[in-house]
Structure formats: C-alpha cells, structure tokens
Protein backbone atom coordinates (compact mmCIF):
# COMPACT_ATOMS: atom_id res chain seq x y z
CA UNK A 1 -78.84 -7.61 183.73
CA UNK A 2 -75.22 -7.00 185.01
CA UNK A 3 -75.11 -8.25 188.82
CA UNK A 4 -74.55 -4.73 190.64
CA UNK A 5 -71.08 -4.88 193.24
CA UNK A 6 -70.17 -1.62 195.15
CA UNK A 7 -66.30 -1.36 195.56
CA UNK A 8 -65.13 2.35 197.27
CA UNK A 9 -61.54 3.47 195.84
CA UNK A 10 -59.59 5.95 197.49
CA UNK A 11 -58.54 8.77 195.33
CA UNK A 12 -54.72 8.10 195.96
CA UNK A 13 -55.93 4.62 194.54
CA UNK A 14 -56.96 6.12 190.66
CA UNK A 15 -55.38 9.36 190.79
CA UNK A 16 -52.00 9.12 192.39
CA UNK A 17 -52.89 12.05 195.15
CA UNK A 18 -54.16 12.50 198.71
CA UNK A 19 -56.87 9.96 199.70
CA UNK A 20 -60.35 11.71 199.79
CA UNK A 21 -63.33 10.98 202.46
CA UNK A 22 -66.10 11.31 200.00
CA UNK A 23 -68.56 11.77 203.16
CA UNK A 24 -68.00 15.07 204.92
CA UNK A 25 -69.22 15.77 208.86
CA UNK A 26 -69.14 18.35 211.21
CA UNK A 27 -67.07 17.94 213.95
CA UNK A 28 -67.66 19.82 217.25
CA UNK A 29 -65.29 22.81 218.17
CA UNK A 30 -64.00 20.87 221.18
CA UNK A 31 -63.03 17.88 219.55
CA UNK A 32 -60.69 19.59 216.73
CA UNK A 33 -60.53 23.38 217.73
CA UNK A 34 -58.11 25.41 219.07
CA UNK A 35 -57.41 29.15 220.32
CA UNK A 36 -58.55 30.63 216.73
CA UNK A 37 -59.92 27.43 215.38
CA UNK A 38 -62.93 28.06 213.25
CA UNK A 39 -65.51 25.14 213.95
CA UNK A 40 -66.62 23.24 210.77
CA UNK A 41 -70.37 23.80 211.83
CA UNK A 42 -69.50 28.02 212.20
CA UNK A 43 -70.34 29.84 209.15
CA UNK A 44 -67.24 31.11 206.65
CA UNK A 45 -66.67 34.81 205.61
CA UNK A 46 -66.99 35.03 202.15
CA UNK A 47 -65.31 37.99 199.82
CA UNK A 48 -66.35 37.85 196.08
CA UNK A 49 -63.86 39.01 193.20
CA UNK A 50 -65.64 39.34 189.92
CA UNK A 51 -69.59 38.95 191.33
CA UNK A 52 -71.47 39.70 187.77
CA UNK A 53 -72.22 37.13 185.29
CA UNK A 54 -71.03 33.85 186.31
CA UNK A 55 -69.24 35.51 189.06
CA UNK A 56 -72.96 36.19 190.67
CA UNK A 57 -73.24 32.19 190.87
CA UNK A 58 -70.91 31.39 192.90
CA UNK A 59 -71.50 34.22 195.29
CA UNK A 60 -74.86 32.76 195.60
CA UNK A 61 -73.95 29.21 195.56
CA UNK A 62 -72.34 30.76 199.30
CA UNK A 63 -75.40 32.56 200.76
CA UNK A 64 -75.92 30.28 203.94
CA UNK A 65 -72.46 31.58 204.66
CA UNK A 66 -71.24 34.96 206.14
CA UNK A 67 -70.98 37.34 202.36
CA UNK A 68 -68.57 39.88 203.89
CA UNK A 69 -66.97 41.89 200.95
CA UNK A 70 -67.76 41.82 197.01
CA UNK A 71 -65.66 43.49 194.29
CA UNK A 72 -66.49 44.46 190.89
CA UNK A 73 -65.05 46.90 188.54
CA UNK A 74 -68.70 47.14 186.86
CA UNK A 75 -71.15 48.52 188.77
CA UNK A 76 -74.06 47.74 186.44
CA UNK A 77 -73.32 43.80 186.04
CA UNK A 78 -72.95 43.52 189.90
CA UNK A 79 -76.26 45.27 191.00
CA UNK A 80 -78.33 42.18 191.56
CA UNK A 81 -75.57 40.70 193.29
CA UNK A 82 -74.83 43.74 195.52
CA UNK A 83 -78.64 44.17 196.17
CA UNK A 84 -78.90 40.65 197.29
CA UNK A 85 -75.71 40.86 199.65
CA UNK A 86 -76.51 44.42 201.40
CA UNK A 87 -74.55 44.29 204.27
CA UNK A 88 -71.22 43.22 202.41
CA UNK A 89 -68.75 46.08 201.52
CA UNK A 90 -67.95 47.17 197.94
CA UNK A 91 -65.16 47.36 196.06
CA UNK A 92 -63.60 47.63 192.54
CA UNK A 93 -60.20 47.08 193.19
CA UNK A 94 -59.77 43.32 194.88
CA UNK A 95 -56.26 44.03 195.72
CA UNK A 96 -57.60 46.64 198.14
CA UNK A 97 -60.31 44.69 198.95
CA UNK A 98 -58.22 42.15 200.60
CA UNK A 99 -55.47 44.99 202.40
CA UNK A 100 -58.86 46.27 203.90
CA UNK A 101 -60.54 43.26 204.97
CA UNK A 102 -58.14 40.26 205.00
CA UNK A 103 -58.43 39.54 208.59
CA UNK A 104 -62.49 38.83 208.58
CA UNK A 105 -62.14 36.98 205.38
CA UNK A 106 -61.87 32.96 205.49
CA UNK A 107 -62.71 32.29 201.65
CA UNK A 108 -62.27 33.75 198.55
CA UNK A 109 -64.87 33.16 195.06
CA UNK A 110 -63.39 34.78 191.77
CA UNK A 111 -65.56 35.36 189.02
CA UNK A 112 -63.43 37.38 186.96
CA UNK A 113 -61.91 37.14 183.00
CA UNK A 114 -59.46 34.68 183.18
CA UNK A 115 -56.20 37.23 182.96
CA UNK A 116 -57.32 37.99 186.59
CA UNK A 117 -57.66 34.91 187.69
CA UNK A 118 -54.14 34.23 189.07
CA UNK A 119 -53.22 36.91 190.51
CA UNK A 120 -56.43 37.67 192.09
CA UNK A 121 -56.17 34.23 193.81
CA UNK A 122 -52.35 33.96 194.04
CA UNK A 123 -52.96 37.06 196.22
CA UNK A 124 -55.22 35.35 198.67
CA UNK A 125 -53.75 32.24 199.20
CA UNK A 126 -50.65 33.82 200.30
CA UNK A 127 -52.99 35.30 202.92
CA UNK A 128 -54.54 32.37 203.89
CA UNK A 129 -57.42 32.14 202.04
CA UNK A 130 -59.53 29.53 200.66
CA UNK A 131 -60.35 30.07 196.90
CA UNK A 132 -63.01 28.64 194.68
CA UNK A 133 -62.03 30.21 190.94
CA UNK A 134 -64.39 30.00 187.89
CA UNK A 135 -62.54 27.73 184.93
CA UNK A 136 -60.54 28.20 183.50
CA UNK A 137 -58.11 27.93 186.32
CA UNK A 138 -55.23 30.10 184.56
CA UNK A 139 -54.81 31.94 181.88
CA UNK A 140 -51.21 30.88 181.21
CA UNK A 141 -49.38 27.25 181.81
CA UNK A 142 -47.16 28.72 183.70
CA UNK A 143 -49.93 30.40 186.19
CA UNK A 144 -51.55 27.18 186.64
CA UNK A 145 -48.15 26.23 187.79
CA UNK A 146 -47.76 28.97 190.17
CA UNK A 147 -51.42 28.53 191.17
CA UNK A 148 -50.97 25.24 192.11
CA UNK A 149 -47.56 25.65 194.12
CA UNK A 150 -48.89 28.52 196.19
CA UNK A 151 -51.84 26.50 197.36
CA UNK A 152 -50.15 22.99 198.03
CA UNK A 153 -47.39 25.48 200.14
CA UNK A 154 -50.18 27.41 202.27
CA UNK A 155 -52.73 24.20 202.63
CA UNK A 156 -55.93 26.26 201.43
CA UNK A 157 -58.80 24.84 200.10
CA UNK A 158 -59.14 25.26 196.52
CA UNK A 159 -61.76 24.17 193.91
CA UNK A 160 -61.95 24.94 190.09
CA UNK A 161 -65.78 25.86 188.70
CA UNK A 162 -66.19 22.71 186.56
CA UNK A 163 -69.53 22.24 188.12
CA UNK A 164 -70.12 18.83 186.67
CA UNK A 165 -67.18 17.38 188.58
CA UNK A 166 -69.12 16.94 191.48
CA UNK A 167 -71.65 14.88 189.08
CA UNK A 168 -73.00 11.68 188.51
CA UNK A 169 -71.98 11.56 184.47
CA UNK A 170 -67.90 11.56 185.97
CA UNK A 171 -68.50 8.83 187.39
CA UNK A 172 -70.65 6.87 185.12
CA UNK A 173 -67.59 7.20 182.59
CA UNK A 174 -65.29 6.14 185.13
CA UNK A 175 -67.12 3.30 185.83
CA UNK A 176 -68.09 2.48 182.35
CA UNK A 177 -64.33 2.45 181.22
CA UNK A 178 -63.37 0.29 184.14
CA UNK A 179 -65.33 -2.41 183.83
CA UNK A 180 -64.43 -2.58 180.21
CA UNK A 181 -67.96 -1.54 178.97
CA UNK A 182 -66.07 -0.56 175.75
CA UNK A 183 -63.02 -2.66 175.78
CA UNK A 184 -59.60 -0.40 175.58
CA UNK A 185 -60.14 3.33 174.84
CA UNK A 186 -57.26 4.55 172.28
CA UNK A 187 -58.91 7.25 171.14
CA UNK A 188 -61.37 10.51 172.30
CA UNK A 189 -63.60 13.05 170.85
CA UNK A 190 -64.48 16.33 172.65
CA UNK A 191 -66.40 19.50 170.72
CA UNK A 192 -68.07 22.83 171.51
CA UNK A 193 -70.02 24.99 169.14
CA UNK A 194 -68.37 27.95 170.20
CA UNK A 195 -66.78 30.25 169.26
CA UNK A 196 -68.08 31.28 166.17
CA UNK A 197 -70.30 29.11 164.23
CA UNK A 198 -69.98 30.30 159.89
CA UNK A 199 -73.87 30.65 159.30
CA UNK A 200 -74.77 30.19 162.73
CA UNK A 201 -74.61 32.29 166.32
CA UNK A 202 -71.44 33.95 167.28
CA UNK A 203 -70.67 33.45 171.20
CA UNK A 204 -67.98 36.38 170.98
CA UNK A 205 -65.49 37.80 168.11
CA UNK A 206 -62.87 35.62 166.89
CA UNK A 207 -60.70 36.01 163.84
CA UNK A 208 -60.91 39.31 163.96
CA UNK A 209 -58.38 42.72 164.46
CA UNK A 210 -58.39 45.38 167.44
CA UNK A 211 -61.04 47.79 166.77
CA UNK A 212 -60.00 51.34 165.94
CA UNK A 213 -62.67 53.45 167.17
CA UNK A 214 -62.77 54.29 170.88
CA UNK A 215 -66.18 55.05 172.45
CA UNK A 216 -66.73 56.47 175.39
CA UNK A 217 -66.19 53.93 178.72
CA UNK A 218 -70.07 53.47 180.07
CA UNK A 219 -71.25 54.79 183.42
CA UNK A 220 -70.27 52.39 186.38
CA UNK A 221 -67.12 50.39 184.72
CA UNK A 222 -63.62 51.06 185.91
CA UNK A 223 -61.66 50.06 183.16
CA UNK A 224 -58.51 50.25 184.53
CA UNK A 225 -59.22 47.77 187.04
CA UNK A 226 -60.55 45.50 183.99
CA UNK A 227 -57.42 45.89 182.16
CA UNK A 228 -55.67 44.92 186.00
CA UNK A 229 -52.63 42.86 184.61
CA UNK A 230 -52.88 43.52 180.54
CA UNK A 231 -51.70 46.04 178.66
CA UNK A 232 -53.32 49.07 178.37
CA UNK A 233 -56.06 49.87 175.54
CA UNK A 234 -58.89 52.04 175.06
CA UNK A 235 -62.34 50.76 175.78
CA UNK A 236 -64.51 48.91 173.18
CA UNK A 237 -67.81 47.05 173.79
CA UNK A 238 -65.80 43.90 171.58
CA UNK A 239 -64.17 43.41 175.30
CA UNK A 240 -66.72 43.74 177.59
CA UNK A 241 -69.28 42.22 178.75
CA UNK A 242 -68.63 38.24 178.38
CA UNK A 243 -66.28 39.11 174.71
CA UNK A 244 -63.64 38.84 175.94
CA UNK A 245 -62.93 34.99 175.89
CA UNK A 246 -61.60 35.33 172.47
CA UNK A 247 -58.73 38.14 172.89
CA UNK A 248 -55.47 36.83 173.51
CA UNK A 249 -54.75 39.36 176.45
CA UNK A 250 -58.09 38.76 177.94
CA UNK A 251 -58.71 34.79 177.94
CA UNK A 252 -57.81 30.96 176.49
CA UNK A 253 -60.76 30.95 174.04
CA UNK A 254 -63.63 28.44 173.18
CA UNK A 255 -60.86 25.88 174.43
CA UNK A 256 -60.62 27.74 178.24
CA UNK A 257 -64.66 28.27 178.07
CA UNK A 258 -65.76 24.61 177.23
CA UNK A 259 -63.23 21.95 177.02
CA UNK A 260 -62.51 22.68 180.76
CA UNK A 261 -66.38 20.88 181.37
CA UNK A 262 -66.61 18.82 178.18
CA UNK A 263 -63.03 17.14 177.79
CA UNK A 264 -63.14 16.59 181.93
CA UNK A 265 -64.41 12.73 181.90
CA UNK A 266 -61.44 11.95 179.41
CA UNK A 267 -58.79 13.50 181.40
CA UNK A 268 -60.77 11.85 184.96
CA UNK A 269 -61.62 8.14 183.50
CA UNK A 270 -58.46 7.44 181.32
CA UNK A 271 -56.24 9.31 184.05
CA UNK A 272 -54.46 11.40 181.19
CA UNK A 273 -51.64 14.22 182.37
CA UNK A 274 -49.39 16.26 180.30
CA UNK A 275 -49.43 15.48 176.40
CA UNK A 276 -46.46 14.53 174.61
CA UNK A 277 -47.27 16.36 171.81
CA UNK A 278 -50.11 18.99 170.11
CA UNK A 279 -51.17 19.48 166.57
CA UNK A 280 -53.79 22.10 165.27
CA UNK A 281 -55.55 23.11 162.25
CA UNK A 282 -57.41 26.56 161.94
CA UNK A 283 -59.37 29.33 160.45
CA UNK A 284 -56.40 32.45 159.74
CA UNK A 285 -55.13 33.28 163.27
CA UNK A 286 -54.45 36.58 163.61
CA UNK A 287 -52.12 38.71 166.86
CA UNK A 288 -55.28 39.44 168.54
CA UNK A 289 -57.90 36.81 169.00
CA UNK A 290 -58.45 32.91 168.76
CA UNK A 291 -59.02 31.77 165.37
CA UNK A 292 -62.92 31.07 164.51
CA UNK A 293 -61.96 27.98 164.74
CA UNK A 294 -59.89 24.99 165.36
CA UNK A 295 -59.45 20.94 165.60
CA UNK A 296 -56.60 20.25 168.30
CA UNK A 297 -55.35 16.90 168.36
CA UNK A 298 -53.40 16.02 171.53
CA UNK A 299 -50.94 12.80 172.19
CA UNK A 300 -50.81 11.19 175.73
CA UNK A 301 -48.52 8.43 176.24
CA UNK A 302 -49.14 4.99 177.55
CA UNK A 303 -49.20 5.07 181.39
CA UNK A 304 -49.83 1.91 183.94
CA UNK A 305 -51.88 -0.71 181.88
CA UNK A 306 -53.36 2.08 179.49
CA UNK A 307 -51.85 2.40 176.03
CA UNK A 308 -51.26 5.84 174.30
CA UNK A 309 -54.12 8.05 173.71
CA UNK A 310 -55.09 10.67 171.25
CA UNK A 311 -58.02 13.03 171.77
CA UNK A 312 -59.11 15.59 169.40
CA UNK A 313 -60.08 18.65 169.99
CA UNK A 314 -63.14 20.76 168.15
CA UNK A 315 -64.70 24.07 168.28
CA UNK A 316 -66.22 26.58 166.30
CA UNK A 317 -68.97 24.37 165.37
CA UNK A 318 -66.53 21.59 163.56
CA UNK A 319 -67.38 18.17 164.65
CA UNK A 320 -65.62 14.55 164.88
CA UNK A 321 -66.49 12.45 161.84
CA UNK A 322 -69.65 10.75 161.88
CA UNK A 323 -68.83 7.42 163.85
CA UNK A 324 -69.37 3.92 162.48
CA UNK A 325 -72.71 2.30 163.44
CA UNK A 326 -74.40 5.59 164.75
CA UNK A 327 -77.99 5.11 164.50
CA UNK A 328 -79.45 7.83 161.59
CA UNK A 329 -80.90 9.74 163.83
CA UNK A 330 -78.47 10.26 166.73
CA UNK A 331 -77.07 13.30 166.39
CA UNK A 332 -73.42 14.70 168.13
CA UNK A 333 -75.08 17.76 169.84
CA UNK A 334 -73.49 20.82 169.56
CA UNK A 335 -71.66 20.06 172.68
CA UNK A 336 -69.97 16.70 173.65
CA UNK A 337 -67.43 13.72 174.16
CA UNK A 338 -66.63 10.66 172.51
CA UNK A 339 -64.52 7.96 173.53
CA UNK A 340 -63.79 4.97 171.02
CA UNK A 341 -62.69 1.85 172.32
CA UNK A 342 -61.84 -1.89 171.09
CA UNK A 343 -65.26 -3.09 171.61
CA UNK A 344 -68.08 0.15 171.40
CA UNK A 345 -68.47 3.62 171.99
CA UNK A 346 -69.25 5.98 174.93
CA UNK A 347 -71.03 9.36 174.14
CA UNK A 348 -72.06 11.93 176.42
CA UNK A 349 -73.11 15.95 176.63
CA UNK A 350 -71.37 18.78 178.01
CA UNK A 351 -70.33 19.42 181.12
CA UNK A 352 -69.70 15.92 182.31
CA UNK A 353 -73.45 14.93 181.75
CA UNK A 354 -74.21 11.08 182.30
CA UNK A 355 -73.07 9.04 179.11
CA UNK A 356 -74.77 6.13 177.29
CA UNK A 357 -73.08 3.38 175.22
CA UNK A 358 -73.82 3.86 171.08
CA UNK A 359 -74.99 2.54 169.27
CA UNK A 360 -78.12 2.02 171.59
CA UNK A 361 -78.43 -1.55 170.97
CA UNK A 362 -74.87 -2.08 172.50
CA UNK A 363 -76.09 -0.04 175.21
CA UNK A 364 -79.10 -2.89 175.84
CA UNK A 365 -76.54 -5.91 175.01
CA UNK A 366 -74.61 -3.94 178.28
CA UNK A 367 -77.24 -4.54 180.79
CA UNK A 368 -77.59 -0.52 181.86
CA UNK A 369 -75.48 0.90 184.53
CA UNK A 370 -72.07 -0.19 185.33
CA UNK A 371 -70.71 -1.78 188.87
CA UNK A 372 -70.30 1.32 191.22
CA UNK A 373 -66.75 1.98 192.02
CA UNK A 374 -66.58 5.54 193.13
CA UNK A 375 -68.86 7.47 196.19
CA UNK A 376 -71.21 10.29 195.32
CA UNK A 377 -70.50 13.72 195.41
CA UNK A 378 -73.24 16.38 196.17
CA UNK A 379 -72.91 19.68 194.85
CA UNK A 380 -69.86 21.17 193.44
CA UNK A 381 -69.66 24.83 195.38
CA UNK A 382 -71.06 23.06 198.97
CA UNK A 383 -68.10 20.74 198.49
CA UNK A 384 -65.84 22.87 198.22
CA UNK A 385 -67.81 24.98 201.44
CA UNK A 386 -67.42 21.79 203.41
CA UNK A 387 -63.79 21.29 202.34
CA UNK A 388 -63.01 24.47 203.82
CA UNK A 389 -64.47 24.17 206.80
CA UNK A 390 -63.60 21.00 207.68
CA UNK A 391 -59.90 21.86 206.63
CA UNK A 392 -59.33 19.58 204.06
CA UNK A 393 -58.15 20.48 200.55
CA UNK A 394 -58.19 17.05 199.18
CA UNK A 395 -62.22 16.52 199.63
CA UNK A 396 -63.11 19.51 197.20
CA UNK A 397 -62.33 17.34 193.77
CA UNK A 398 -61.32 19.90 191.48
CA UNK A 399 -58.47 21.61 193.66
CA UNK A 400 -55.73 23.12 192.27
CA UNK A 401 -53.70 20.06 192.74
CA UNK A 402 -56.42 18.20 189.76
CA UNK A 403 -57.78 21.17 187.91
CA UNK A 404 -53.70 23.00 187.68
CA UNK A 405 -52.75 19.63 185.43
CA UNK A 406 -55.80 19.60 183.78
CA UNK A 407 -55.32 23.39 183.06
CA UNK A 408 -51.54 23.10 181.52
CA UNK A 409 -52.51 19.92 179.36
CA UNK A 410 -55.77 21.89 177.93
CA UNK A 411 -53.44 25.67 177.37
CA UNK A 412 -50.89 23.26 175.57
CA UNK A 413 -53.48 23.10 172.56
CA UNK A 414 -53.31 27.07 172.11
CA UNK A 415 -49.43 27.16 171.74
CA UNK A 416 -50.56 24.67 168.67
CA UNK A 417 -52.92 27.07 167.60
CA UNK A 418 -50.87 30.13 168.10
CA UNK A 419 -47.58 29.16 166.35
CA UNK A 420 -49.59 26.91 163.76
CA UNK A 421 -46.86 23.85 164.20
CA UNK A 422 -46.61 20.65 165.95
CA UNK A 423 -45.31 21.40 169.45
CA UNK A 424 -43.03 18.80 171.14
CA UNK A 425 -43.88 19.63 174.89
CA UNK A 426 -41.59 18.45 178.04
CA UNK A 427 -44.06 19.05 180.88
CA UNK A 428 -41.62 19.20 183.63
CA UNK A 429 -39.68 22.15 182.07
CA UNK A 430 -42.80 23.85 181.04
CA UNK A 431 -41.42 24.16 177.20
CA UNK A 432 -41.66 22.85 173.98
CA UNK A 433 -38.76 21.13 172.80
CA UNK A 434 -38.79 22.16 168.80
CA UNK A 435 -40.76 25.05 168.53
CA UNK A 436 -39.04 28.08 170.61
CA UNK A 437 -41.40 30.85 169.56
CA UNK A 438 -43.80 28.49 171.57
CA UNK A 439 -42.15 28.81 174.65
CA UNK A 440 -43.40 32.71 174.81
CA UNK A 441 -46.82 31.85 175.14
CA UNK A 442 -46.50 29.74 178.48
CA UNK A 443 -46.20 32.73 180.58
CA UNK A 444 -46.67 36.58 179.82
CA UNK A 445 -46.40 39.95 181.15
CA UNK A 446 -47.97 42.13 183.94
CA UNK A 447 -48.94 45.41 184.28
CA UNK A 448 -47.09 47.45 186.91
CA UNK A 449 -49.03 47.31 190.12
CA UNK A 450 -50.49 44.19 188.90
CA UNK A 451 -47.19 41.64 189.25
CA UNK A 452 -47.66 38.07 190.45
C-alpha cells in the first residue's frame, strides 16, 4: 500500500491564476463591511434567466437564498419552478427583467440555449452581477472571450455548470497523473453517445435540413424572445424543447452538451490551453445542424515539463479503439475519458466521475488511491453561493477566467467540423491561420435589440 502524504497547492501553483482558499467562512459584517456592504452570512437576491429544464436546477440549487425574479419565455416548462418560487416576479424578456429589478438583484443563474447565454450574462455583469451560467459557457469563441473580459473588468463572481468540477473524480485524475500513476500522458480519449446514435436513441436532430412546415407556436411560449439574438424563423417543435443543441443558430452540439463535463479532467490534470491545431472527420454536414456525428482530434503543444498532447474527440456513439490489455469484459460506457500514458491507463465516466487505473490488475499493482495534493470542494452551485458572498471570484473553480479557455479550446473542434479541413489556430488572434472561411465561425451576428 502506497504511504498516504497530504501536500495543499495553491491554484496559482498548477494553474497559473489567482491563488484559491479552498475553505470558505463567514466573516462578520463589522469586520469586512461597509456602508452597502452585503455580509457573507446575509442571504443573496437571486434572478433566474432560463428556469425550465436544467435551468430549474440551478434555481433550486439557490433556494436558501432570497429567489427575487425568474424569466422564461415558456410558460409551460417554468411552472414547477414558478410554483415553487411564488413570491419572485415573472418575466419573459430578461433584458427587462434586469431594467426592472437590477437594483435588488445580487446574482444572476442562466439556464437558457446557449445563443443566449452571452448576452444574457454579458448584460449583468456590466451591472454588477454575479453569474452562474449552465455549460456551455458561450456559444461562439469569440463570446467566451468577451465573457471572460467583462467579468475579470467588473470583479463578479462567475461559475460555469460543469457540476463535476467541484468533485472528487477531478481530483483523483489530478492526483493520479502527478504522482506518475501512469508514467507520461501523450495521448487522451474523451466520447459521448450523443447526438445521434445509427440504430440507437436520438438525443436531438442532427444531419438534418430546416423543416418546411410551420405549425402553430403552442400556448405559453414567446418565441420571439427564444429566437432573442438569432435570426428569425418560424416555429417548429425540431427547436424546442431541449432540440435545439444541434442547430447551428441555436447551440455547439453534442461537443457544447458533453465534452464540457467529460473532456474536463484532461484539460484540469494535464493543464492543456488553446490547441495548435484541429482535425475532424464526419457524417455529411449540412448549413443547418451538427453532423450525426464526428471524431475531433485536437493538438496541444508541449508546455512546462509536459510534452505535446493529442486528445480525440468522439460523439454520436463512435468510440476510441479498443485499448491494449482491456480486460474482455470492461466495457468504454457510452460516456467517458481515457488517458494513455508511458506506463498504464486511466479511465473514468462522465462528468468528471472518479477514475480507476486499467487494466484492473495495474490498478492493484498501484496500491489504490493516490497521495492527496489538492483540498476538497463541496458542492458546485454552494461554491459558487459562497464565492459570491464572500467576494471572491477565484474560490468558485469554474469561473469565467477557467471555464472561458476551456470554452474556446472545446468551440475550436466545430470550426473543424464546419469547414471539414485541418484548422491552423493562433489563439491570441482568435483565427485560424490557413483556413479563412474558418475565421467566420468564431463570432456571429445579432438580432437588432439583441446586440452584445
């Protein structure tokens, strides 16, 4: 058995930003306030944008706090939410709901597609606000940038809705990797079944055109408020609820959905940034919608005492090659990660889940868990609560300044996908260097009304 050591890093230490204190208190009003101060042990006021679906979550995830204001352009979706929050006011247009009620609001959840996400929170930040945003961050590179300028400029508290940041598995592959449980990782695996699986269940259309029919919009959704920043179309149940994810205009595909959770250890442990480079392979990619599927294969570069790493991207239900030595039973999962190194293997589920070293006899040869190196987190929406009130945007762990590089690597894979070619990409200028028509698909255009 591996003699157990504990050794506490600083953030600044393994990721090159603000030190975090991993253990939050409350400090009295006297000790840090001031005429306006809100004391860390008062309660914040919370306004939800987008509080259906997942949305709902993270309202709830805040209901020891003040729930002041909720907005939803669907009525139907938003009920429970709405019935469990009475006294909050409604709203389906968030730009009015934060005219109307900016000054009693401290924090901001948004729960919307992801072609509302920056704006939505763009618009509260410059007010002030705190923001916790469901993943992905962005639905453009170039909002992610914005995204993360406007909140290292106004000092809010931000958090990205990776839930297993705040996890145990992180860390365990953090750990694992450092103390050379695998020797030196060159190479990573990460895969979702989604979107659509040939033969199997279809998560939401892909690979397919823009309906032509136009139904009537239901009872209770405002869709011009969906549309908010995209173009203008008729209604069509293909779009809403939850379909979207795989229409251009609407959000980043099975890649925004699921590599934000499952490719997180990779980019956390190995301490990857901006790829160098992004290749792709696909089903027939049409104007309209992701591809059914696609293998993305990203190139990082060597940085500090790691070498150059490639990690491949699958979804759609295609999976990495069977691995060397995999016991005949083990299976991949439907959702996962995979990092090969010199000496073994490290596999683990979605959404950061704990990892274990395969085959399972190397896993015994190991001696079980690794030496700790990292404090514990608790969970991921009370961190960010805490962060807030305490005042301190580096303790919530996937703020803007981790999840905006994380975002631009990950939306790198799509121009691949999009323009079907190898894309050269130079980080700092936000464009690839050989494939122009690329460079339209980092940013895009607003609606009128709707303008970042």
């Amino acid at each position: 058995m591996k003699e157990k050591r504990k050794i506490v890093v600083s953030r600044r230490q393994f990721m090159g930003t603000a030190a975090a204190a991993f253990g939050f208190t409350v400090v009295a009003r006297h000790v840090i306030g001031g005429a306006g101060h809100v004391a860390p042990s008062d309660k914040l006021n919370v306004a939800g944008i987008g509080v259906g679906g997942r949305g709902a979550a993270s309202v709830d995830a805040c209901r020891n706090e003040n729930i002041v204001a909720l907005c939803d352009v669907d009525a139907g979706r938003a009920g429970g939410t709405y019935k469990k929050f009475p006294n909050a006011t409604i709203y389906t247009d968030y730009r009015k709901m934060l005219d109307k009620e900016g000054k009693r609001i401290d924090a901001v959840t948004i729960g919307t597609p992801d072609h509302v996400h920056a704006p939505a929170a763009i618009g509260a930040m410059k007010m002030g606000k705190h923001v916790y945003c469901e993943k992905p961050m962005a639905h453009t590179i170039w909002e992610a940038r914005e995204m993360m300028k406007v909140a290292a400029k106004t000092g809010v508290v931000t958090q990205m809705g990776n839930q297993g940041h705040a996890g145990e598995g992180l860390r365990l592959y953090y750990e694992f990797i450092k103390d050379g449980a695998i020797g030196t990782v060159t190479e990573v695996h990460v895969w979702t079944d989604r979107a659509g699986v040939p033969g199997g269940r279809a998560w939401w259309p892909q690979g397919v055109g823009r309906p032509t029919d136009t139904p009537p919009v239901p009872a209770g959704l405002d869709w011009d408020n969906w549309l908010g920043p995209a173009p203008v179309r008729p209604y069509h149940p293909d779009y809403v609820p939850r379909k979207w994810r795989g229409w251009f205009d609407y959000g980043c595909g099975a890649l925004g959905d699921m590599a934000v959770h499952n490719a997180d250890p990779a980019f956390f442990a190995l301490e990857l940034d901006a790829p160098i480079a992004v290749e792709a392979e696909s089903s027939p990619v049409n104007n309209e919608t992701f591809p059914v599927w696609s293998i993305i294969t990203y190139y990082f570069a060597a940085k500090g005492d790691r070498p150059a790493v490639t990690m491949k991207w699958y979804d759609g239900g295609k999976l990495p090659p069977r691995p060397e030595g995999f016991e005949e039973a083990r299976r991949l999962g439907d959702n996962g990660i995979l990092f090969i190194g010199t000496k073994g293997m490290l596999l683990g589920p979605s959404h950061a889940g704990p990892p274990r070293i395969v085959p399972e006899i190397k896993m015994k040869e190991y001696g079980g868990r690794p030496p700790q190196l990292l404090e514990r987190s608790g969970d991921h929406h009370q961190e960010w609560i805490q962060a807030c009130k305490d005042g301190k945007p580096e303790n919530a762990r996937s703020g803007f300044w981790y999840a905006g590089p994380f975002t631009e690597a990950l939306l790198v894979g799509n121009l691949a996908v999009r323009t079907g070619k190898r894309v050269e990409w130079d980080s700092k200028n936000m464009r690839s260097t050989n494939v122009p028509e690329a460079n339209q698909y980092v940013s895009k255009l607003y609606r009128k009304g709707w303008e970042i």
